[in-house]
PDB file of N, CA and C in Angstrom:
ATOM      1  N   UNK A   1      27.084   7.718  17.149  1.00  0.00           N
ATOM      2  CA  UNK A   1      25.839   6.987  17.174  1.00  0.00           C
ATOM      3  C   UNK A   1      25.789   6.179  18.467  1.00  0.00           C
ATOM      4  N   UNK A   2      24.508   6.259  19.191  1.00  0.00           N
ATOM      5  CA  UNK A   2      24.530   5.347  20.258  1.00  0.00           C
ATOM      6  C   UNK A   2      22.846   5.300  20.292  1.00  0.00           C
ATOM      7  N   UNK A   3      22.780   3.692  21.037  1.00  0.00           N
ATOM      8  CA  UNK A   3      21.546   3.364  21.618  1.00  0.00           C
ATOM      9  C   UNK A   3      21.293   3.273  23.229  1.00  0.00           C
ATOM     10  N   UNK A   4      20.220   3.744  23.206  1.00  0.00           N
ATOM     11  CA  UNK A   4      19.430   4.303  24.790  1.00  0.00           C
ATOM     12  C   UNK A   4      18.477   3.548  24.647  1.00  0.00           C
ATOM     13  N   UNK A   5      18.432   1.844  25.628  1.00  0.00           N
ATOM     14  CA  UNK A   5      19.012   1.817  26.723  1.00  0.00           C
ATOM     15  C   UNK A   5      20.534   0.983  25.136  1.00  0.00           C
ATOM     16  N   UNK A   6      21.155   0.631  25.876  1.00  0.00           N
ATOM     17  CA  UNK A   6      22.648  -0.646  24.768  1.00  0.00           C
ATOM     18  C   UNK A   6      21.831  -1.718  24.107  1.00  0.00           C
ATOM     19  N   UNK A   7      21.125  -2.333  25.329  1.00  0.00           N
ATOM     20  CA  UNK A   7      20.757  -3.624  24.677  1.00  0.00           C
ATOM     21  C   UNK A   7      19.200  -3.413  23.748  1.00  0.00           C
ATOM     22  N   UNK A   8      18.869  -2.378  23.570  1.00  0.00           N
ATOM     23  CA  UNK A   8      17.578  -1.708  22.943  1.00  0.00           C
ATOM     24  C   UNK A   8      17.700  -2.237  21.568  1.00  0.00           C
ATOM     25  N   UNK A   9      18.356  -2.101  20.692  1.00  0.00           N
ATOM     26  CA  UNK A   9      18.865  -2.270  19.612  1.00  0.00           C
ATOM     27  C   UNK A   9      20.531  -1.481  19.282  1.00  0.00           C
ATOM     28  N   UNK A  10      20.138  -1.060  17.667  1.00  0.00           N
ATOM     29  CA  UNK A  10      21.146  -0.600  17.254  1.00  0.00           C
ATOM     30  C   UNK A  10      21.036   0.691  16.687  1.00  0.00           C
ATOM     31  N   UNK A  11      22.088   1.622  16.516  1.00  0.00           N
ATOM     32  CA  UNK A  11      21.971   2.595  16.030  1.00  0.00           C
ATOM     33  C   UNK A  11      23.073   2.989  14.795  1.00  0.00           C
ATOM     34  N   UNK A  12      22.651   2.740  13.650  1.00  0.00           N
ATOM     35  CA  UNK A  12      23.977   2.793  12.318  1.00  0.00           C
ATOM     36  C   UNK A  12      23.822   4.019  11.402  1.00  0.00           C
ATOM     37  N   UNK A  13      25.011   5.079  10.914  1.00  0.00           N
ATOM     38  CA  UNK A  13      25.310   5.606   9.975  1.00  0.00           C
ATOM     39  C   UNK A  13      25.199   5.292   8.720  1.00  0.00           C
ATOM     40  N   UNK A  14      24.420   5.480   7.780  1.00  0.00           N
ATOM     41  CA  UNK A  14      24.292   4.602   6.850  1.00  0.00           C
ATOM     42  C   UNK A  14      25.235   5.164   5.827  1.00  0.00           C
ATOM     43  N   UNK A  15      25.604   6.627   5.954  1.00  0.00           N
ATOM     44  CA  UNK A  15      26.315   7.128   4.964  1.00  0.00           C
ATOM     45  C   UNK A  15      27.530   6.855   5.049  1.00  0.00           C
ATOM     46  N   UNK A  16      28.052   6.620   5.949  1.00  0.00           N
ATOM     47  CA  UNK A  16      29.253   6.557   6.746  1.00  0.00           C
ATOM     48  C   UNK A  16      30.604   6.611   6.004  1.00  0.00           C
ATOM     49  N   UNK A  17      30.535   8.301   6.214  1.00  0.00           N
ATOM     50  CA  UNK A  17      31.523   8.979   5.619  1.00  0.00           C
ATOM     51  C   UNK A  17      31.973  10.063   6.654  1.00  0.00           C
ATOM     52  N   UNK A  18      32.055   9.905   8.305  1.00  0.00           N
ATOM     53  CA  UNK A  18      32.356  10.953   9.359  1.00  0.00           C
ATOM     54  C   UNK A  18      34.001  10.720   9.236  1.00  0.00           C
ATOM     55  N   UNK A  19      34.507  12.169   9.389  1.00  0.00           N
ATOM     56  CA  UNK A  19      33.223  13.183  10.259  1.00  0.00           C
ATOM     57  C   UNK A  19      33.198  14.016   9.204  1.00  0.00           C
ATOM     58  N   UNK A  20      31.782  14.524   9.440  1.00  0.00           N
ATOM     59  CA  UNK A  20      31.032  15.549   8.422  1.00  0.00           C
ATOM     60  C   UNK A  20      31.406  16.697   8.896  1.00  0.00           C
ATOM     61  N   UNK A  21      31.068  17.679   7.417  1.00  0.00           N
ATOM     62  CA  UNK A  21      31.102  19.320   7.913  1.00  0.00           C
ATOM     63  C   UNK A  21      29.385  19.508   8.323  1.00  0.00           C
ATOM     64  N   UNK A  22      29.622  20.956   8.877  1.00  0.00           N
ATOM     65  CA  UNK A  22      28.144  21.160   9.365  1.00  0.00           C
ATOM     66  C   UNK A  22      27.572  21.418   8.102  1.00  0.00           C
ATOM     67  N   UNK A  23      25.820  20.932   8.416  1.00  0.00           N
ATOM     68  CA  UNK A  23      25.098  21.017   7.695  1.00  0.00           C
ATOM     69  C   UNK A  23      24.940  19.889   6.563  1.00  0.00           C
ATOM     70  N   UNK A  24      26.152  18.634   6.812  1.00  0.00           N
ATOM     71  CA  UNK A  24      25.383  17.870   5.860  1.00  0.00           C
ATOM     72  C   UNK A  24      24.673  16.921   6.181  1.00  0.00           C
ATOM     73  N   UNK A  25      23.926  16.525   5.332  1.00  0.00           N
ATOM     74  CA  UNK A  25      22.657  15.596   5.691  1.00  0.00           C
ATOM     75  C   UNK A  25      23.393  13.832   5.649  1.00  0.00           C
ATOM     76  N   UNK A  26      22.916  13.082   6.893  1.00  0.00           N
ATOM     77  CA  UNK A  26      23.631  11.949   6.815  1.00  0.00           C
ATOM     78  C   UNK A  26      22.658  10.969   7.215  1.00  0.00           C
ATOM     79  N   UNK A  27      22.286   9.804   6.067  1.00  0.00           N
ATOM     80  CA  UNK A  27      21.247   9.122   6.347  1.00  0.00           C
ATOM     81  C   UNK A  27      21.512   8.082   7.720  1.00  0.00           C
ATOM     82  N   UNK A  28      20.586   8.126   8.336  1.00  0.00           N
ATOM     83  CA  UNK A  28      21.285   7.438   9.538  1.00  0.00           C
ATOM     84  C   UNK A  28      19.684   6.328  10.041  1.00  0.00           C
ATOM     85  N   UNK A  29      19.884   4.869  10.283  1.00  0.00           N
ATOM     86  CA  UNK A  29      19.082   3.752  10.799  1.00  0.00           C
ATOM     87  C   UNK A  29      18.754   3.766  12.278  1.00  0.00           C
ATOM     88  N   UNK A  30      17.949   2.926  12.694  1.00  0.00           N
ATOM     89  CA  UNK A  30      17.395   2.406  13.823  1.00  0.00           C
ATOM     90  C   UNK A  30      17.163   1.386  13.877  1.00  0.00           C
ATOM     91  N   UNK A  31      17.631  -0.027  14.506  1.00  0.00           N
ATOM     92  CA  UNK A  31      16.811  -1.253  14.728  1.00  0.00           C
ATOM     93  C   UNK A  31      16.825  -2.160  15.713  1.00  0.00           C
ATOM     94  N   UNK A  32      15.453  -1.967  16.119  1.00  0.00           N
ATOM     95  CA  UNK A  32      15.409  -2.517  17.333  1.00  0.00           C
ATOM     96  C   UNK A  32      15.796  -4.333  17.539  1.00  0.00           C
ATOM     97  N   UNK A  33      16.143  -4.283  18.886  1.00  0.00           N
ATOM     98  CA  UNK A  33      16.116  -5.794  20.074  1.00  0.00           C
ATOM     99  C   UNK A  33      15.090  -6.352  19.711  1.00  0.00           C
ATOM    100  N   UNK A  34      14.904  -7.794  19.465  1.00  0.00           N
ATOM    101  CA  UNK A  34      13.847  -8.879  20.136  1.00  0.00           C
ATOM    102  C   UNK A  34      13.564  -7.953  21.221  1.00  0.00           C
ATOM    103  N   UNK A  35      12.367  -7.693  21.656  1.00  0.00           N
ATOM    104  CA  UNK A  35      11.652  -7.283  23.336  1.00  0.00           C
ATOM    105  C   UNK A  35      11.410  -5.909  23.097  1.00  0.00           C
ATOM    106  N   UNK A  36      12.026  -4.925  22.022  1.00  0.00           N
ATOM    107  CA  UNK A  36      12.219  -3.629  22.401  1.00  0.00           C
ATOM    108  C   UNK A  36      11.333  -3.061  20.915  1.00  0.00           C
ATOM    109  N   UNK A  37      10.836  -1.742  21.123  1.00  0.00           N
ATOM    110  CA  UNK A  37      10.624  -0.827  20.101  1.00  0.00           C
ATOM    111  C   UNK A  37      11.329   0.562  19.746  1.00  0.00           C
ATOM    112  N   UNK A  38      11.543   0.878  18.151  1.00  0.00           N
ATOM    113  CA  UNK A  38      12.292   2.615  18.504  1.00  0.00           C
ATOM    114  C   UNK A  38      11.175   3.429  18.601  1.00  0.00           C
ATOM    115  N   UNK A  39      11.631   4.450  19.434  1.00  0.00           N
ATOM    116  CA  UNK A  39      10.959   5.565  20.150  1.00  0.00           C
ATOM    117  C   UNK A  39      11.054   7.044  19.011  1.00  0.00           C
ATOM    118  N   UNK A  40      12.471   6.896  19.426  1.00  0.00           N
ATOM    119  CA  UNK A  40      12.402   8.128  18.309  1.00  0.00           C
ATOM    120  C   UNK A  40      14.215   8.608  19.076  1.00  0.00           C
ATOM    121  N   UNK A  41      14.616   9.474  17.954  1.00  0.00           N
ATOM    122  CA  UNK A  41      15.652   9.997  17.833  1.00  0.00           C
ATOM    123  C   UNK A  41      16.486  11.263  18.694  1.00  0.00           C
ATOM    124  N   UNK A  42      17.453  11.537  19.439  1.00  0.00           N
ATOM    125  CA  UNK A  42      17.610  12.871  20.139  1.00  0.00           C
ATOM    126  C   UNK A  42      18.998  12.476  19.789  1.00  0.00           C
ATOM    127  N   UNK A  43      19.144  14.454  20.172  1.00  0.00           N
ATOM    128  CA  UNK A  43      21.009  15.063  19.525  1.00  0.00           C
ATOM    129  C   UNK A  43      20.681  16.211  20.231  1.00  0.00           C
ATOM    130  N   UNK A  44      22.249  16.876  20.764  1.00  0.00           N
ATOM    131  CA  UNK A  44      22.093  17.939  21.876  1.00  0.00           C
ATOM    132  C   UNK A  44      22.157  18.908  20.433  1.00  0.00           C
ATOM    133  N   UNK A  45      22.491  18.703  19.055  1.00  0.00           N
ATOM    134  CA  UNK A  45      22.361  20.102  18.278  1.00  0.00           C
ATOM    135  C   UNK A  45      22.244  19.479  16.731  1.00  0.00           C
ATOM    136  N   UNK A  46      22.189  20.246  15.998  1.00  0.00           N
ATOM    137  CA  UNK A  46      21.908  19.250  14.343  1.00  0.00           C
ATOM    138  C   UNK A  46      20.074  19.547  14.645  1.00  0.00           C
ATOM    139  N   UNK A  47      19.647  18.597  13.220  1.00  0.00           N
ATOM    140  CA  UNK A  47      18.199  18.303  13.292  1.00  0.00           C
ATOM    141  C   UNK A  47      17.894  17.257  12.278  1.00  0.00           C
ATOM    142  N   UNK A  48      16.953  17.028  12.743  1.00  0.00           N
ATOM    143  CA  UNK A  48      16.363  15.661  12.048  1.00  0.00           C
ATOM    144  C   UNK A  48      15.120  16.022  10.847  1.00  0.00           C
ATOM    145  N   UNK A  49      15.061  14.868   9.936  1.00  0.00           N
ATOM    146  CA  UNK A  49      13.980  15.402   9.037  1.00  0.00           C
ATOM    147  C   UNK A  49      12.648  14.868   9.512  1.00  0.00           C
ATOM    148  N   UNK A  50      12.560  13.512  10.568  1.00  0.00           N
ATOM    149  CA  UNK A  50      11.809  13.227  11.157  1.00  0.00           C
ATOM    150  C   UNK A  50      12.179  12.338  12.673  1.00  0.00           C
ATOM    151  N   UNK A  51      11.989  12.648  13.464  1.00  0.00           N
ATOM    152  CA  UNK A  51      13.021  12.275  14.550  1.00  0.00           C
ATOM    153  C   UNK A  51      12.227  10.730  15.133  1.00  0.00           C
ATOM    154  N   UNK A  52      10.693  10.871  14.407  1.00  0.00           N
ATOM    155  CA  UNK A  52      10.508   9.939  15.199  1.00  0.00           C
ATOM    156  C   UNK A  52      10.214   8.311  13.803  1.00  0.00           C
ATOM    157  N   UNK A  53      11.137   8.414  13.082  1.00  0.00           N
ATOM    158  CA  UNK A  53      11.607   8.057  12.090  1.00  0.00           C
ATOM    159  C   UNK A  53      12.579   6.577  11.960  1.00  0.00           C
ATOM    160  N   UNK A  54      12.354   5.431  12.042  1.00  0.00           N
ATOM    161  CA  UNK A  54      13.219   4.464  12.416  1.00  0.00           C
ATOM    162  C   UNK A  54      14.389   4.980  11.450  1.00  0.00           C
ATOM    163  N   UNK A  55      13.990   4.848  10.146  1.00  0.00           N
ATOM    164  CA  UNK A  55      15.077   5.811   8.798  1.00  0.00           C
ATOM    165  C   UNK A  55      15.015   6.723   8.678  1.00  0.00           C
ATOM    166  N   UNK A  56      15.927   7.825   8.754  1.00  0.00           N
ATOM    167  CA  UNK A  56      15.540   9.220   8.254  1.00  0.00           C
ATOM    168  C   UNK A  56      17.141   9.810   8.215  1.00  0.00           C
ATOM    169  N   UNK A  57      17.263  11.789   8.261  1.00  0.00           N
ATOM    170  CA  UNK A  57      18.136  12.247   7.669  1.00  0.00           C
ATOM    171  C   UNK A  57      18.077  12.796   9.125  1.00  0.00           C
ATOM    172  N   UNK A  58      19.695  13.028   9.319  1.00  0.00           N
ATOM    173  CA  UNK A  58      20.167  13.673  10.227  1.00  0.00           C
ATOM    174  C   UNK A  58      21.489  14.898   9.808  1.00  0.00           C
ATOM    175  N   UNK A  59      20.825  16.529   9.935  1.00  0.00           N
ATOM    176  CA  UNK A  59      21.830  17.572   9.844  1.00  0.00           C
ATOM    177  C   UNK A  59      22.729  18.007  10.722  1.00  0.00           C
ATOM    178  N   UNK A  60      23.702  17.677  10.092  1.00  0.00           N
ATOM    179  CA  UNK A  60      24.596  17.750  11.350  1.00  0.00           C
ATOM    180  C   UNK A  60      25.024  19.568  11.826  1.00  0.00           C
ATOM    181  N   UNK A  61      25.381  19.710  13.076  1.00  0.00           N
ATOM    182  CA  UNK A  61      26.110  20.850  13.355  1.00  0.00           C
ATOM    183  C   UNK A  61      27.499  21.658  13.253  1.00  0.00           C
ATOM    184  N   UNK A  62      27.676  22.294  14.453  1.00  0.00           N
ATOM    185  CA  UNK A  62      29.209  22.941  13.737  1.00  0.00           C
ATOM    186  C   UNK A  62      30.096  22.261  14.709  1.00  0.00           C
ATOM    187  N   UNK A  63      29.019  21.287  15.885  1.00  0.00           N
ATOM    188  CA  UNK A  63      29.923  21.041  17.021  1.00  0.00           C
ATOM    189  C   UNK A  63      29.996  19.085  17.258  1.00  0.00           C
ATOM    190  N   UNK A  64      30.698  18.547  17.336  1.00  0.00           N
ATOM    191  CA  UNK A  64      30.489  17.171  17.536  1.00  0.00           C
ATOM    192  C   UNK A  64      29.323  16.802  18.266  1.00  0.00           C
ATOM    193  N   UNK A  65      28.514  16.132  18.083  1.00  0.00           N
ATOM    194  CA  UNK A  65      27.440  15.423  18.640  1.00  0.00           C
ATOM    195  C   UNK A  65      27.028  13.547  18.331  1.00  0.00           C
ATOM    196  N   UNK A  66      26.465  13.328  19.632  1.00  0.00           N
ATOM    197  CA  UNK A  66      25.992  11.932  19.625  1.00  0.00           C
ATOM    198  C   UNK A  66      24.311  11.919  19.196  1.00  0.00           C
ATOM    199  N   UNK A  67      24.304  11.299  18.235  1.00  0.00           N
ATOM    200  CA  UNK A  67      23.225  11.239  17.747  1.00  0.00           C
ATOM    201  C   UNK A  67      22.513   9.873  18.221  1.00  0.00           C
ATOM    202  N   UNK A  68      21.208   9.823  19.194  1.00  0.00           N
ATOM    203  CA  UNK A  68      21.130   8.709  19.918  1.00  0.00           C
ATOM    204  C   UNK A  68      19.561   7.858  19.522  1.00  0.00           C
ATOM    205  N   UNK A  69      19.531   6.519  19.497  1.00  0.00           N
ATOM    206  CA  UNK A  69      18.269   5.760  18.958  1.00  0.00           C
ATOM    207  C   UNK A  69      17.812   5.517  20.426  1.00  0.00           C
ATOM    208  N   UNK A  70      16.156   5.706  20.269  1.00  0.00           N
ATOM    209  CA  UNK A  70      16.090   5.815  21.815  1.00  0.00           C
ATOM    210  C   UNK A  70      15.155   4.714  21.328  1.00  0.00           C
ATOM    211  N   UNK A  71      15.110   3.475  22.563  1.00  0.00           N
ATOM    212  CA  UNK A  71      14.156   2.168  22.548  1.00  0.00           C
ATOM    213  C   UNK A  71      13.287   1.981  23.603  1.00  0.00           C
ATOM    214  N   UNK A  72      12.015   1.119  23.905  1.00  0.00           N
ATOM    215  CA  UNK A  72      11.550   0.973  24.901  1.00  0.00           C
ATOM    216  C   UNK A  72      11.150  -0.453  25.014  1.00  0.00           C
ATOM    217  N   UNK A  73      10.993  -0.881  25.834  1.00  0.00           N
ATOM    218  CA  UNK A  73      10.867  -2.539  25.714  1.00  0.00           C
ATOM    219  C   UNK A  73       9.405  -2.275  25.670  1.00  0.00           C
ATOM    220  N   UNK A  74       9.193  -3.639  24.764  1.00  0.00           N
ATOM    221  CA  UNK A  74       7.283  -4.064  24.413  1.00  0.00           C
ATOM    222  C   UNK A  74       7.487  -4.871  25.265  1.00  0.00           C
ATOM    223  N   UNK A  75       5.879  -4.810  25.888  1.00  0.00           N
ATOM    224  CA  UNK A  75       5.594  -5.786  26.726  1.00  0.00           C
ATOM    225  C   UNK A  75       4.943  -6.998  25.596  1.00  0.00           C
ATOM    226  N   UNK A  76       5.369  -8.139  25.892  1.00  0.00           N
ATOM    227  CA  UNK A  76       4.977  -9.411  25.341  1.00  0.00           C
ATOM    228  C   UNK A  76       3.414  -9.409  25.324  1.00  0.00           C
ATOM    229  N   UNK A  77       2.806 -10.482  24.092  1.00  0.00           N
ATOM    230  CA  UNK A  77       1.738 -10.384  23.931  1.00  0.00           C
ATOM    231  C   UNK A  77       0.935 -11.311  24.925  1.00  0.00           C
ATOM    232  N   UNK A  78      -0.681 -11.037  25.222  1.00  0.00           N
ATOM    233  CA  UNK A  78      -1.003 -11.811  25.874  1.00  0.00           C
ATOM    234  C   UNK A  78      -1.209 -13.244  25.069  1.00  0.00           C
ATOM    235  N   UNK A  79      -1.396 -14.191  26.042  1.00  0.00           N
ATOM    236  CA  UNK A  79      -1.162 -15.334  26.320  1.00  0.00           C
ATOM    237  C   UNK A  79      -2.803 -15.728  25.630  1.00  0.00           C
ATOM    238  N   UNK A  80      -3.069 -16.827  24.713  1.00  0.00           N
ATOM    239  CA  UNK A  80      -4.948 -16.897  24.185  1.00  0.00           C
ATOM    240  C   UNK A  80      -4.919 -17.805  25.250  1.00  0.00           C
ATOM    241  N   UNK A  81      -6.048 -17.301  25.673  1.00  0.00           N
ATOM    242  CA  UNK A  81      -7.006 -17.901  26.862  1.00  0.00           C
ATOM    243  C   UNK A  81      -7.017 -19.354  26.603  1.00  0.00           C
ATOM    244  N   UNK A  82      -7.065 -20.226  27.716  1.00  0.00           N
ATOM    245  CA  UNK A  82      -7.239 -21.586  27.278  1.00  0.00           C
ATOM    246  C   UNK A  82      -8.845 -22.102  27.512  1.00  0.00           C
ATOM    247  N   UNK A  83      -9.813 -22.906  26.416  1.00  0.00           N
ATOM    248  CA  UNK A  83     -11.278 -22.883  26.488  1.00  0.00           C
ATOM    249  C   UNK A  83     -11.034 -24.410  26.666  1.00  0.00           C
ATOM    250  N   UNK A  84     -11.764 -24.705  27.933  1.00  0.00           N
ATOM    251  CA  UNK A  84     -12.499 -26.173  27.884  1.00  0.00           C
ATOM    252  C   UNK A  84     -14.273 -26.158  28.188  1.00  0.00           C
ATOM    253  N   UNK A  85     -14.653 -27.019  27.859  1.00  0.00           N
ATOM    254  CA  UNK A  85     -15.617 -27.557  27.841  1.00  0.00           C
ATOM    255  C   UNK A  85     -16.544 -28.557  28.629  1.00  0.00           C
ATOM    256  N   UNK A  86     -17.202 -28.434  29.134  1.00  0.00           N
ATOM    257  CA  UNK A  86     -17.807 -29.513  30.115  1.00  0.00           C
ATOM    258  C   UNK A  86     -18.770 -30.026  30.004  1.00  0.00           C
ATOM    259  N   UNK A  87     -19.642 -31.498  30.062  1.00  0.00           N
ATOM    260  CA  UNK A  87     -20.772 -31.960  29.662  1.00  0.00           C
ATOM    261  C   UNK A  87     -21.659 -31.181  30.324  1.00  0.00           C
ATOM    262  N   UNK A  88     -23.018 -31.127  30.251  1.00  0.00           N
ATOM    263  CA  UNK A  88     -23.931 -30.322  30.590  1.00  0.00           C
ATOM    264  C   UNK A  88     -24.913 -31.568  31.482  1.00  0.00           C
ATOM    265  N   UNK A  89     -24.666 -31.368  32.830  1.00  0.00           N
ATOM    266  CA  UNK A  89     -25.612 -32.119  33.516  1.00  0.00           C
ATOM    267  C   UNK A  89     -26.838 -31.366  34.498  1.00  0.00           C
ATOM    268  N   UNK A  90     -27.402 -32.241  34.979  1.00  0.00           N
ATOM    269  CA  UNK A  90     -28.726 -31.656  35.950  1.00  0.00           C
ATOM    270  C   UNK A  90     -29.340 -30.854  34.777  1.00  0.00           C
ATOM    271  N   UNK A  91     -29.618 -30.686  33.317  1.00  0.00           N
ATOM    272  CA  UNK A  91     -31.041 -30.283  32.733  1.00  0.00           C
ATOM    273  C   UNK A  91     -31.864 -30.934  32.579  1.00  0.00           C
ATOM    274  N   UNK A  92     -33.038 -30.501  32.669  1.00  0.00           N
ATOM    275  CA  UNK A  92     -34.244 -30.952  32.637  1.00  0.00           C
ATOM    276  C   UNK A  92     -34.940 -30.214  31.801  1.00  0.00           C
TER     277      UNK A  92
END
């Protein structure tokens, strides 16, 4: 398990019973950093039941693989406008 970028969040085995034979299904998490969002999931072999899935199931293969939480930083929200007010002069 690893996270892309480190400081993105985390990436946890939830079943965590490795190492697996191929083909079994291993529930596996995502959770992001303060600053960051998950993207979605990649593995050079195995498959996912939904990759772009913060929770979901991951099948494993016949060959060791890193199963990786991929993050992207959110940009911070904007800032509420600041409103002042001014007396209303020169009407007539």
């Amino acid at each position: 398990m690893a996270a892309d970028p480190e400081e993105g969040g985390t990436a946890t085995d939830l079943t965590n019973e490795s190492p697996y034979a191929e083909g079994t299904e291993v529930s596996i998490k995502a959770e992001a950093a303060e600053g960051y969002g998950f993207v979605n999931w990649t593995a050079p072999a195995g498959g996912f039941d939904n990759a772009s899935a913060a929770e979901t199931t991951f099948t494993t293969p016949a060959q060791n693989v890193t199963v990786t939480a991929n993050f992207e930083e959110v940009p911070p929200p904007p800032e509420d406008p600041t409103v002042t007010s001014q007396a209303a002069t020169n009407i007539t």
